[in-house]
Protein backbone atom coordinates (compact mmCIF):
# COMPACT_ATOMS: atom_id res chain seq x y z
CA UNK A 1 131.37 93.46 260.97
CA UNK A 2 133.29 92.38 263.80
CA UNK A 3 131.77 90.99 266.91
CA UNK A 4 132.29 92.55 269.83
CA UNK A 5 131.98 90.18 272.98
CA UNK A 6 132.12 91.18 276.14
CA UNK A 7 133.22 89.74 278.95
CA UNK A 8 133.70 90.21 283.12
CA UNK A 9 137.20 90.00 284.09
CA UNK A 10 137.70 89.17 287.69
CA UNK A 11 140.91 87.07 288.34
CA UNK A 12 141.88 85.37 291.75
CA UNK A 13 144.42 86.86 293.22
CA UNK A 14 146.91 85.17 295.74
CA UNK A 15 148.57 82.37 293.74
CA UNK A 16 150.92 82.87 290.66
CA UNK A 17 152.29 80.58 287.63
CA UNK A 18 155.53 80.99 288.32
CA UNK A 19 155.45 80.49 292.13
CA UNK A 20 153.54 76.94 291.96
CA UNK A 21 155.41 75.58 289.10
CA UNK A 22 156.63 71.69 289.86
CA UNK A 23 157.79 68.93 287.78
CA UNK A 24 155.98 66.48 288.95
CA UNK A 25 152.43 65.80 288.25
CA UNK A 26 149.18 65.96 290.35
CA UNK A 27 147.04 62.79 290.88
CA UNK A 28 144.75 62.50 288.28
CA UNK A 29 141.48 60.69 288.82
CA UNK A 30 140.57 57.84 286.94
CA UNK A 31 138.30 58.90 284.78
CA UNK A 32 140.66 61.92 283.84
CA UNK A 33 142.58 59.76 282.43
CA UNK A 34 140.54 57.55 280.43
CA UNK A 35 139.54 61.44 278.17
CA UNK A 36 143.76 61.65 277.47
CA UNK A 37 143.76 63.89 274.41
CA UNK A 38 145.15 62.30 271.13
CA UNK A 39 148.15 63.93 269.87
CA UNK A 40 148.94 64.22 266.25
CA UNK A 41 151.94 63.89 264.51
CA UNK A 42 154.14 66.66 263.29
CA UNK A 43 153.32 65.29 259.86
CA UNK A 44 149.72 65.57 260.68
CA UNK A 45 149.69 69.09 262.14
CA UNK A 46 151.62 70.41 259.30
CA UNK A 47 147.87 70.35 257.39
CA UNK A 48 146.93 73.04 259.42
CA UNK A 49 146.98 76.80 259.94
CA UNK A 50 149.48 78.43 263.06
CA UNK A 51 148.54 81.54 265.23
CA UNK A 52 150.02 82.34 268.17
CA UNK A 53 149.20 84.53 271.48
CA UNK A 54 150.08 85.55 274.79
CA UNK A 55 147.64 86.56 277.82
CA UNK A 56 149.04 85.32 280.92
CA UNK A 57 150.34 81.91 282.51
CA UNK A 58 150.31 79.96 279.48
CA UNK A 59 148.84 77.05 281.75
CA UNK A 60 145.70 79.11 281.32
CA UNK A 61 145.40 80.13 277.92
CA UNK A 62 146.69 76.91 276.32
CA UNK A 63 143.78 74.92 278.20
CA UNK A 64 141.23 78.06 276.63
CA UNK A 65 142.31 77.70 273.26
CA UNK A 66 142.44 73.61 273.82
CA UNK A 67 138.51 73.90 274.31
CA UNK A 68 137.85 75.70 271.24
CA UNK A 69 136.31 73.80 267.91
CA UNK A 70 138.71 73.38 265.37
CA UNK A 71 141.69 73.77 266.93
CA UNK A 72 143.57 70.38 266.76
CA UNK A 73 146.87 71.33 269.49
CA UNK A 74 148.05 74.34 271.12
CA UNK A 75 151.75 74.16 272.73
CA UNK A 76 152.75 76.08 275.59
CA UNK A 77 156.00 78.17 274.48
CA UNK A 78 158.20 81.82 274.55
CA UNK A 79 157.71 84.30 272.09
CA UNK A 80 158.27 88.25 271.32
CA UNK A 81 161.64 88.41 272.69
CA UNK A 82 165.39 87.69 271.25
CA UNK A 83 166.76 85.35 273.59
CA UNK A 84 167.68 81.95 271.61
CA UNK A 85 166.16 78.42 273.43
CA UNK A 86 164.95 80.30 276.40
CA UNK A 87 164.54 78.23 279.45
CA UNK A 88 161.61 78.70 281.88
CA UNK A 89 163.48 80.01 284.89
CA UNK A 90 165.07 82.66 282.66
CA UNK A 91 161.60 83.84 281.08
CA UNK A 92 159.76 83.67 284.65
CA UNK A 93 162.56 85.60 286.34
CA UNK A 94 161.87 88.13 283.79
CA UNK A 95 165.71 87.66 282.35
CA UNK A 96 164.60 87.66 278.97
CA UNK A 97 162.38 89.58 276.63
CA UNK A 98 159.85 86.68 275.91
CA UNK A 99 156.28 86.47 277.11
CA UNK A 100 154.56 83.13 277.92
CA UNK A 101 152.56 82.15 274.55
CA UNK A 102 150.87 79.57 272.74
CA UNK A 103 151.31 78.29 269.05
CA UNK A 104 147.43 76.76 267.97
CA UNK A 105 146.92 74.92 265.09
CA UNK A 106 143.84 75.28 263.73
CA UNK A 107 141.11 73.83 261.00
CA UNK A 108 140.31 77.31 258.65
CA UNK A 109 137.36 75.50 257.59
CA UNK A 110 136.26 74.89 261.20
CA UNK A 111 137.02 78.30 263.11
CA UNK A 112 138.91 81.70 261.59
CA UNK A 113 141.39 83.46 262.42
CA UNK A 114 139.24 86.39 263.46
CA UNK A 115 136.66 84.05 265.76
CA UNK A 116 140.54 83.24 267.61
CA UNK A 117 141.48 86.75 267.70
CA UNK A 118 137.61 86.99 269.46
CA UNK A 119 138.73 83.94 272.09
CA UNK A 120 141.92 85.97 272.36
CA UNK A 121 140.65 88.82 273.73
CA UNK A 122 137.34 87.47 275.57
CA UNK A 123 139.40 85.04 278.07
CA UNK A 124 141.86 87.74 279.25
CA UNK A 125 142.04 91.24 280.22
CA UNK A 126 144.12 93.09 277.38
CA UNK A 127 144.22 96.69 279.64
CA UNK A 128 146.42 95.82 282.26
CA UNK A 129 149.95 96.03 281.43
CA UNK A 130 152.58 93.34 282.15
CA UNK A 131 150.71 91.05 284.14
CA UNK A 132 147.72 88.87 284.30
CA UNK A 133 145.73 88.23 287.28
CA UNK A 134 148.46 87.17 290.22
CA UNK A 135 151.08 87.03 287.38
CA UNK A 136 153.10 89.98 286.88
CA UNK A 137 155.63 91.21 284.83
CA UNK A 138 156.90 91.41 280.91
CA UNK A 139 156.83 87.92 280.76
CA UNK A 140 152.79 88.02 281.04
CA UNK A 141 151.85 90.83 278.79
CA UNK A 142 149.24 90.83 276.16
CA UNK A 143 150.42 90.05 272.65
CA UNK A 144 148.71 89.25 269.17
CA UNK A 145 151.48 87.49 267.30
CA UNK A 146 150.24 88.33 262.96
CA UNK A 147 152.46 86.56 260.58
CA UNK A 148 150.88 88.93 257.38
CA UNK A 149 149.09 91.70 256.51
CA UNK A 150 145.28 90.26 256.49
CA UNK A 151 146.01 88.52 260.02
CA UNK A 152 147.57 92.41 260.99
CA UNK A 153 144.67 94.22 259.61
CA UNK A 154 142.28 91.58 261.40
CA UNK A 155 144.06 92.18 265.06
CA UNK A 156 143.89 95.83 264.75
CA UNK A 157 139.76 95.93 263.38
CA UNK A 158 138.79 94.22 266.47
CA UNK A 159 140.91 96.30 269.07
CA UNK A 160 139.16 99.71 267.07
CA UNK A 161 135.76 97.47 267.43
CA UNK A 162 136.65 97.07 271.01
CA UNK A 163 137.53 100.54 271.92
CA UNK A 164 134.63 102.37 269.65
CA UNK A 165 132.21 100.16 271.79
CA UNK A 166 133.92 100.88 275.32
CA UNK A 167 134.18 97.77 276.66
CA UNK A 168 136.53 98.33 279.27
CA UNK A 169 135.07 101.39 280.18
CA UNK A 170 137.92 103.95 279.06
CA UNK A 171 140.81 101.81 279.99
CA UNK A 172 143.77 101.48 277.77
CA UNK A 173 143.99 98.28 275.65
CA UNK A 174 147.83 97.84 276.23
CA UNK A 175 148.12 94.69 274.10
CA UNK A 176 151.31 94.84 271.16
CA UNK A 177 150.60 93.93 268.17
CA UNK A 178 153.10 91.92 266.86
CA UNK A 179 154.90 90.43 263.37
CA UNK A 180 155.63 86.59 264.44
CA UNK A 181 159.34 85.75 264.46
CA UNK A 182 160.40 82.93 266.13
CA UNK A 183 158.23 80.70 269.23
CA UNK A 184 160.47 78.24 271.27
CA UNK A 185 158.35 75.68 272.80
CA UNK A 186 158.08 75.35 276.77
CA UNK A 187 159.33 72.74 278.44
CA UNK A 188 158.07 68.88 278.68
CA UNK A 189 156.23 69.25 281.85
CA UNK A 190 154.42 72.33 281.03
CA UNK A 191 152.65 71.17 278.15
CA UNK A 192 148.84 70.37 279.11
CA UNK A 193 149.76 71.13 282.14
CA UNK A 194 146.48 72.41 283.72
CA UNK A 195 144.29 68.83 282.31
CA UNK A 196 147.22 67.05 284.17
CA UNK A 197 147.59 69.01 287.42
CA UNK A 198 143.84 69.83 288.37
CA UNK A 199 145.54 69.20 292.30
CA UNK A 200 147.70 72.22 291.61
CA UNK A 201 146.54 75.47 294.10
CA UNK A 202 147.38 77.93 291.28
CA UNK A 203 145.27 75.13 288.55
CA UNK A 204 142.55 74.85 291.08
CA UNK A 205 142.08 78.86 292.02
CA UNK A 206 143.16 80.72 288.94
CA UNK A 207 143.32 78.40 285.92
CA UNK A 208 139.95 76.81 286.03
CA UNK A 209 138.00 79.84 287.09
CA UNK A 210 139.51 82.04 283.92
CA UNK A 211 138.66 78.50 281.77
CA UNK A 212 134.85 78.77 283.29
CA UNK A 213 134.29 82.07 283.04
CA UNK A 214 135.59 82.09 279.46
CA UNK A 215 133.55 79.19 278.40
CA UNK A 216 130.39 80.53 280.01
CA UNK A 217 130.64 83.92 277.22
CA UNK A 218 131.76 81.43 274.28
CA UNK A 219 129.30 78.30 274.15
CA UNK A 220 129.02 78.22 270.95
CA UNK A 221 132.61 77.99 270.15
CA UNK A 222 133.34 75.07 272.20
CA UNK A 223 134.22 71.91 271.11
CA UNK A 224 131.30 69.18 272.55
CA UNK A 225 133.42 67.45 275.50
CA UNK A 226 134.30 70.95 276.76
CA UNK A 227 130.90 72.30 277.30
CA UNK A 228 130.16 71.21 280.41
């Protein structure tokens, strides 16, 4: 039987991804640095299973789904849409039909599928359409990505769980459900963006609350160095 988690949803508001973005990065204290994550190889990640999901700035959810056991990367990307390479500007603007997403790559053995779909839905609110917090438009909707039938089946068990329980109180879950085509990954500077920009105003007053809040209703899903 599913688990049904539920969770507070209370976003700042006054700040946006799109409205803060900057190539250059933040200072980053000392000991920051010295915890630098360990990238693996292409070679490497090809060992493990893909999902991929959209909730918001993808700032935000990559640095969710980074805290989670058993996932190994997540990459900040553009997914859902038809628009070949998509560039940043064009996908903030709204000029394309892409939402903000993340690929994760993930140990089976460690976490499932279903426990992400969980994570998925507890670090975001899946009712309000197009936008996320200060973020709004298409570009910020709510999407499951499944690439097969049992990942399809899985996505739409847990919205039924969530709506036959009322979590949100009567309010449409307005999240697509999606067949996975094609994710372009995001730009250099966007990747890990939030661990290397804590001095950013839209890191510091939207990114790290939703990470807080999210890790205070999943404990037991985080990885040891993230639950603090």
């Amino acid at each position: 039987m599913l688990k049904v988690i539920i969770v507070a949803i209370s976003l700042l508001f006054g700040t946006s991804c799109q409205s803060n973005t900057k190539k250059t990065e933040s200072p980053v204290r000392e000991t920051q640095k010295k915890k630098e994550i360990v990238k693996l190889s292409v070679q490497e990640l090809d060992n493990y299973e893909t999902a991929y999901f959209a909730s918001g700035c993808f700032w935000c959810v990559e640095a969710i789904f980074e805290s989670i056991k058993g996932v190994k990367e997540v990459v900040s990307g553009y997914s859902g849409g038809t628009k070949k390479n998509p560039k940043y500007e064009q996908v903030a603007a709204g000029k394309t039909n892409h939402a903000e997403a993340v690929k994760v790559y993930y140990d089976p053995e460690v976490i499932s599928f279903t426990a992400l779909v969980q994570v998925f839905f507890g670090s975001h609110d899946p009712t309000t359409l197009n936008s996320q917090g200060p973020d709004h438009g298409p570009q910020y909707r709510s999407i499951a990505f499944y690439k097969n039938e049992n990942e399809k089946k899985t996505i739409e068990s847990y919205i039924k769980a969530l709506e036959e329980n009322d979590v949100y109180n009567g309010r449409t879950i307005t999240t697509q459900v999606i067949e996975f085509e094609k994710f372009y990954d995001a730009e250099a500077y966007h990747q890990d963006y939030e661990r290397k920009n804590p001095n950013n105003s839209y890191i510091r007053n939207v990114s790290i609350p939703r990470l807080n809040r999210f890790k205070e209703n999943f404990t037991d899903y985080l990885k040891e160095d993230s639950n603090h």
